[in-house]
Protein backbone atom coordinates (compact mmCIF):
# COMPACT_ATOMS: atom_id res chain seq x y z
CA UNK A 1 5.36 -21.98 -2.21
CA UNK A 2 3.39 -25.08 -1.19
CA UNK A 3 3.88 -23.66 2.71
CA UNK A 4 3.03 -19.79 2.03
CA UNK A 5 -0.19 -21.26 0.26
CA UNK A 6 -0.93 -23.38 3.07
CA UNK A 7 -0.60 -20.46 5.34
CA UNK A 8 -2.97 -18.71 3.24
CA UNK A 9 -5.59 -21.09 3.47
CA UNK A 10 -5.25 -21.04 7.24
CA UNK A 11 -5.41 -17.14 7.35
CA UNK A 12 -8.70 -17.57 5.14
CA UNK A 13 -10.26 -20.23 7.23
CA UNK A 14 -9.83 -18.47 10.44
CA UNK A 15 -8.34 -14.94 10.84
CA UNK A 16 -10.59 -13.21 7.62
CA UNK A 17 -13.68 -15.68 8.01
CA UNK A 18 -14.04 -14.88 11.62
CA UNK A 19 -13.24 -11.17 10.87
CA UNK A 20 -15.83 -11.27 8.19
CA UNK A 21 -18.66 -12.89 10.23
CA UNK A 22 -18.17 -10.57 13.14
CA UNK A 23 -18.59 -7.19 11.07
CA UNK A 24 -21.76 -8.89 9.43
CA UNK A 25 -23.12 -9.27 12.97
CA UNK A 26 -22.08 -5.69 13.91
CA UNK A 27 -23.57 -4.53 10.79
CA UNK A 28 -27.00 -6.37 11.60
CA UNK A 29 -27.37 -5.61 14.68
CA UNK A 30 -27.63 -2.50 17.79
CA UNK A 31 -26.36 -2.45 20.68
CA UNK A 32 -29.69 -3.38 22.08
CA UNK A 33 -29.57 -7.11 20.15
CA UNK A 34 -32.08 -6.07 17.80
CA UNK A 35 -32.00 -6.28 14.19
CA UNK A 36 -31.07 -2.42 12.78
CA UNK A 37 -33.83 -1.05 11.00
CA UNK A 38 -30.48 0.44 8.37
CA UNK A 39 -26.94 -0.50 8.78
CA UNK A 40 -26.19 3.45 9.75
CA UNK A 41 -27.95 2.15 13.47
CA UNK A 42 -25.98 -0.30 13.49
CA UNK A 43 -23.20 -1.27 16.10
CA UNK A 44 -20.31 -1.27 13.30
CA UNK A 45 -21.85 1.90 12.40
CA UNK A 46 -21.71 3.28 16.09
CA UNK A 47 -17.70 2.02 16.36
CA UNK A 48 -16.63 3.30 13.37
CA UNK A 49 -18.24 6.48 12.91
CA UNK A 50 -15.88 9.01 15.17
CA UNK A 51 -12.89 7.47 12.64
CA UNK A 52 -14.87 8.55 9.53
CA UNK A 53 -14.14 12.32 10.50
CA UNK A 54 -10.06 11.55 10.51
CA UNK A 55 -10.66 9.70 6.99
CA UNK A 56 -12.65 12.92 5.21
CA UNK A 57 -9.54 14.87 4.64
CA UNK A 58 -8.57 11.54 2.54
CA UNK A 59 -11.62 10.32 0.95
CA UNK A 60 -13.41 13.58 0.74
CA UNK A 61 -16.81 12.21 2.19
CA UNK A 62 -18.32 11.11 5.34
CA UNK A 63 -18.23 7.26 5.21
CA UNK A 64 -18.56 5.01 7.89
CA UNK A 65 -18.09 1.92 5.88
CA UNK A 66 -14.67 2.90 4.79
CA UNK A 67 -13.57 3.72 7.98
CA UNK A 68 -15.05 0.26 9.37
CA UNK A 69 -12.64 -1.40 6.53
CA UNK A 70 -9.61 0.46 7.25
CA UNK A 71 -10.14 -0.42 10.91
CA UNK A 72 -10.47 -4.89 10.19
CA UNK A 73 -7.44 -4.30 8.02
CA UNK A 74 -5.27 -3.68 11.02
CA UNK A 75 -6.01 -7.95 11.54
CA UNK A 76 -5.38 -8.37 7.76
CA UNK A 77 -5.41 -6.22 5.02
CA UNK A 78 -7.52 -8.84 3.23
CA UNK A 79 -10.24 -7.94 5.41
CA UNK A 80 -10.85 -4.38 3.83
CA UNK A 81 -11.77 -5.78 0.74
CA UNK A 82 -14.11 -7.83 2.84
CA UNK A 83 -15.25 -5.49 4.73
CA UNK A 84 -16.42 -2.90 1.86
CA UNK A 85 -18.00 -6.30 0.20
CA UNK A 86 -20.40 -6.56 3.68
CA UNK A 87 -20.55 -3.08 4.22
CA UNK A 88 -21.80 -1.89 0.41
CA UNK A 89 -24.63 -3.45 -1.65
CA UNK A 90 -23.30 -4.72 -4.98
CA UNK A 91 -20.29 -4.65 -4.23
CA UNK A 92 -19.07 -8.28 -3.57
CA UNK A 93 -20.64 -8.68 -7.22
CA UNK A 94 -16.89 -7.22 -8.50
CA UNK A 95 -14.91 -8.89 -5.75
CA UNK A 96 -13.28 -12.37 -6.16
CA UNK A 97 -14.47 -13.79 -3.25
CA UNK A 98 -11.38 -16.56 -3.32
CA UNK A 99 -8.82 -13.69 -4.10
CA UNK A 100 -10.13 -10.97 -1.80
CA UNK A 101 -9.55 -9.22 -4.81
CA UNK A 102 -11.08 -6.59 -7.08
CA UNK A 103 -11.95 -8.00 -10.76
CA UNK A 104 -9.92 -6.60 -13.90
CA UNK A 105 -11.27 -3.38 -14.44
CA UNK A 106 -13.73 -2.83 -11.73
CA UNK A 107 -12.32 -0.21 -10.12
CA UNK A 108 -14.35 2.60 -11.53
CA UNK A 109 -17.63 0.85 -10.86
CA UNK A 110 -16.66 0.05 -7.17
CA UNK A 111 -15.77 3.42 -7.00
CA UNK A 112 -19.03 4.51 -7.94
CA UNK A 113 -20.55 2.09 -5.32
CA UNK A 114 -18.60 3.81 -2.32
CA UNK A 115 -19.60 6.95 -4.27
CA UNK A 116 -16.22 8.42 -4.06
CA UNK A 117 -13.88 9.72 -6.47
CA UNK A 118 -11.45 7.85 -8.25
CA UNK A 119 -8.66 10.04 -6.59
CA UNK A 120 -10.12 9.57 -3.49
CA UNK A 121 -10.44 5.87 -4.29
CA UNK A 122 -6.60 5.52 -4.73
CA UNK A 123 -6.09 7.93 -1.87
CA UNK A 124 -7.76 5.52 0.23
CA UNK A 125 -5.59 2.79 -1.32
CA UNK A 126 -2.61 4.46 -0.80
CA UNK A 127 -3.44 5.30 2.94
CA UNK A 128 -4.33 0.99 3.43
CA UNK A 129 -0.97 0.12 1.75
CA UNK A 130 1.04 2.08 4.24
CA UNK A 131 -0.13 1.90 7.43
CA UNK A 132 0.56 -1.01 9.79
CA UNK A 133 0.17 -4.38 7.74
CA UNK A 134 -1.88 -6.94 10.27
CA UNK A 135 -1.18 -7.80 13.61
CA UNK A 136 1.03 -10.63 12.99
CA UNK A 137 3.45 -8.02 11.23
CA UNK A 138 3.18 -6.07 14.56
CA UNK A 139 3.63 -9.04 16.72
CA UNK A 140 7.00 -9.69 14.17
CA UNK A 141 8.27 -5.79 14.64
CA UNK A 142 8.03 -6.40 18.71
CA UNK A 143 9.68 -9.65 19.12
CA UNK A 144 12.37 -8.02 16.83
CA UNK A 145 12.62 -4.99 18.43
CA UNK A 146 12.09 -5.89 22.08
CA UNK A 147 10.88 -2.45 23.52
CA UNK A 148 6.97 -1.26 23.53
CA UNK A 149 8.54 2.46 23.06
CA UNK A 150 10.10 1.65 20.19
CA UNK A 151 7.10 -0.76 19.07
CA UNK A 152 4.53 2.52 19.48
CA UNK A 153 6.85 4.93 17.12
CA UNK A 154 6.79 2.22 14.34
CA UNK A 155 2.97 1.79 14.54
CA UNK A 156 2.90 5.79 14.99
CA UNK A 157 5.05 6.21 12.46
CA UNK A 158 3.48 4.26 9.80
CA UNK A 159 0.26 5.73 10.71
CA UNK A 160 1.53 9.34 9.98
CA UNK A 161 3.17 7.71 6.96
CA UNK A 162 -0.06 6.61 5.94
CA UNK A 163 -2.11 8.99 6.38
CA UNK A 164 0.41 11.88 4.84
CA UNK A 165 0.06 10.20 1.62
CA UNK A 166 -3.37 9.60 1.53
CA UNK A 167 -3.53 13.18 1.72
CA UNK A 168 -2.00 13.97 -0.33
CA UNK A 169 -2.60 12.21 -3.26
CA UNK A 170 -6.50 12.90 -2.58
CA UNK A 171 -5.70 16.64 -1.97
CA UNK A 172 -3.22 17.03 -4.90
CA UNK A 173 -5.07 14.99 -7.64
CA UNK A 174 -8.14 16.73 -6.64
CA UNK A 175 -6.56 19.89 -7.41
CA UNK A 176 -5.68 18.73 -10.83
CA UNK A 177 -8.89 16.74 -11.55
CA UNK A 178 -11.67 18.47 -10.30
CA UNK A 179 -10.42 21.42 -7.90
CA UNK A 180 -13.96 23.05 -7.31
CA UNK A 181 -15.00 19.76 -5.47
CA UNK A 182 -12.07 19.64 -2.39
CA UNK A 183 -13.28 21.45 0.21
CA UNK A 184 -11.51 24.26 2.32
CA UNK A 185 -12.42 22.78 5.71
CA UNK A 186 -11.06 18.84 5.16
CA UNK A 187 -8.42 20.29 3.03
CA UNK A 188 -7.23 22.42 6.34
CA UNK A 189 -7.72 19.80 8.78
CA UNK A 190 -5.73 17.17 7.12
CA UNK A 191 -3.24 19.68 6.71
CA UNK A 192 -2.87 20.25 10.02
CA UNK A 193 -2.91 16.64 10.88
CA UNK A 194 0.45 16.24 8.48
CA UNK A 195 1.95 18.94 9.36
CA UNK A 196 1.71 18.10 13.30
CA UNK A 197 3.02 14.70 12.17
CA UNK A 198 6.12 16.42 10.24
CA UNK A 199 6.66 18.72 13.11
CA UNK A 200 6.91 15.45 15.81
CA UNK A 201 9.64 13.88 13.12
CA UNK A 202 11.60 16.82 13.26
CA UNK A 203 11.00 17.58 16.99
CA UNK A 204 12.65 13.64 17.23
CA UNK A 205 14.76 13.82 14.92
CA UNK A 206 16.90 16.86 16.42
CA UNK A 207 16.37 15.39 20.13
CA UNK A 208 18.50 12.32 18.88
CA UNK A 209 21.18 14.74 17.12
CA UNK A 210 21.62 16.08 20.11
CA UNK A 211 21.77 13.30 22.51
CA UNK A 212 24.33 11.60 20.04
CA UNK A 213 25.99 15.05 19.85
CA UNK A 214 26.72 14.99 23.94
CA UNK A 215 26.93 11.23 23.62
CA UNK A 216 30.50 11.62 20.88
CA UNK A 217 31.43 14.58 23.28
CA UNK A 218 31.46 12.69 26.33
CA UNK A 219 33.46 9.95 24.44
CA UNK A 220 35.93 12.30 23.35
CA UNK A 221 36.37 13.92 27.05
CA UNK A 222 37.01 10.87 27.99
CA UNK A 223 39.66 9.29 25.63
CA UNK A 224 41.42 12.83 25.99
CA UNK A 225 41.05 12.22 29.93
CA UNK A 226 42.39 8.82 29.60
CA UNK A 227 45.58 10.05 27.28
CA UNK A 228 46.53 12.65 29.63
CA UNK A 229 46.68 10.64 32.41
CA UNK A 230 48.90 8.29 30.44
């Protein structure tokens, strides 16, 4: 215990603080050094604006600031509570700043800070929680699996993962909630986007059944080779 909260304080001190400090420069300044006249000029703004669009079909609205979080909590996931504390006014007011942590039954207001849903809000969760942890994790899955192919198609795959649930629970509990408010064109797009994703797993998954298929052929062939020759 003592060690795991030791490592915490470590990951605090250097990994989120630094993480933290950099998207509050981003967020203050352009890319010309000068201090942005709103934070939608800014250079985090700039960055993580084309990954807004993939996140619309999930969240239902056009934020860069959510995309900018999802993005930092690739280093740690602590740093997307972080990051929406920088990135939205008012905000770190319902964040424990020592936890990283939303305060008991905040969720609602935050919600209403981000101005999205409360679907879309645990859409959004749902899409953080499974895609790939924090880099350590990633630098874990490599040493352990010792192959950059197989490295990409875990990352890939938890991405798809990710982002298939995120769909749908935005897309479904929209539906049920408040259906008149999902729109047709983000409602199609993600669609696509998940079922490209289901169509690669089963494109994969049959290429293996195969090559295992010819694999336990070519076995047999030769054990029945070896026999008759005995």
């Amino acid at each position: 215990m003592c060690s795991r909260g030791w490592a915490y304080i470590v990951k605090a001190a250097t990994i989120i603080l630094l993480c933290n400090t950099a998207v509050q420069i981003m967020q203050t300044f352009t890319w010309s050094f000068g201090v942005a006249e709103t934070s939608d000029s800014s250079i985090l703004a700039s960055i993580a604006g084309p990954f807004a669009y993939l996140l619309v079909p999930i969240v239902g609205v056009l934020s860069w600031q959510l995309a900018a979080a999802a993005v930092t909590g690739f280093i740690a996931k602590e740093n997307v509570v972080g990051t929406l504390a920088v990135c939205f006014v008012g905000l770190e007011n319902l964040i424990n700043m020592d936890e990283l942590a939303l305060l008991e039954g905040a969720g609602a207001e935050a919600a209403g800070i981000i101005a999205i849903t409360k679907v879309a809000a645990l859409a959004y969760l749902m899409f953080n929680l499974y895609t790939p942890p924090c880099f350590a994790a990633i630098g874990a899955m490599n040493s352990e699996m010792k192959s950059a192919k197989w490295l990409w198609a875990g990352i890939g795959l938890q991405l798809g993962v990710g982002y298939t649930v995120g769909y749908l629970v935005y897309t479904i509990g929209t539906l049920i909630t408040a259906p008149a408010t999902l729109s047709v064109g983000p409602a199609l797009g993600g669609l696509a986007a998940v079922l490209v994703f289901a169509g690669i797993i089963i494109a994969l998954i049959g290429h293996t059944n195969k090559k295992l298929k010819a694999e336990y052929a070519l076995s047999n062939a030769s054990k029945q080779y070896a026999g008759s020759n005995v």
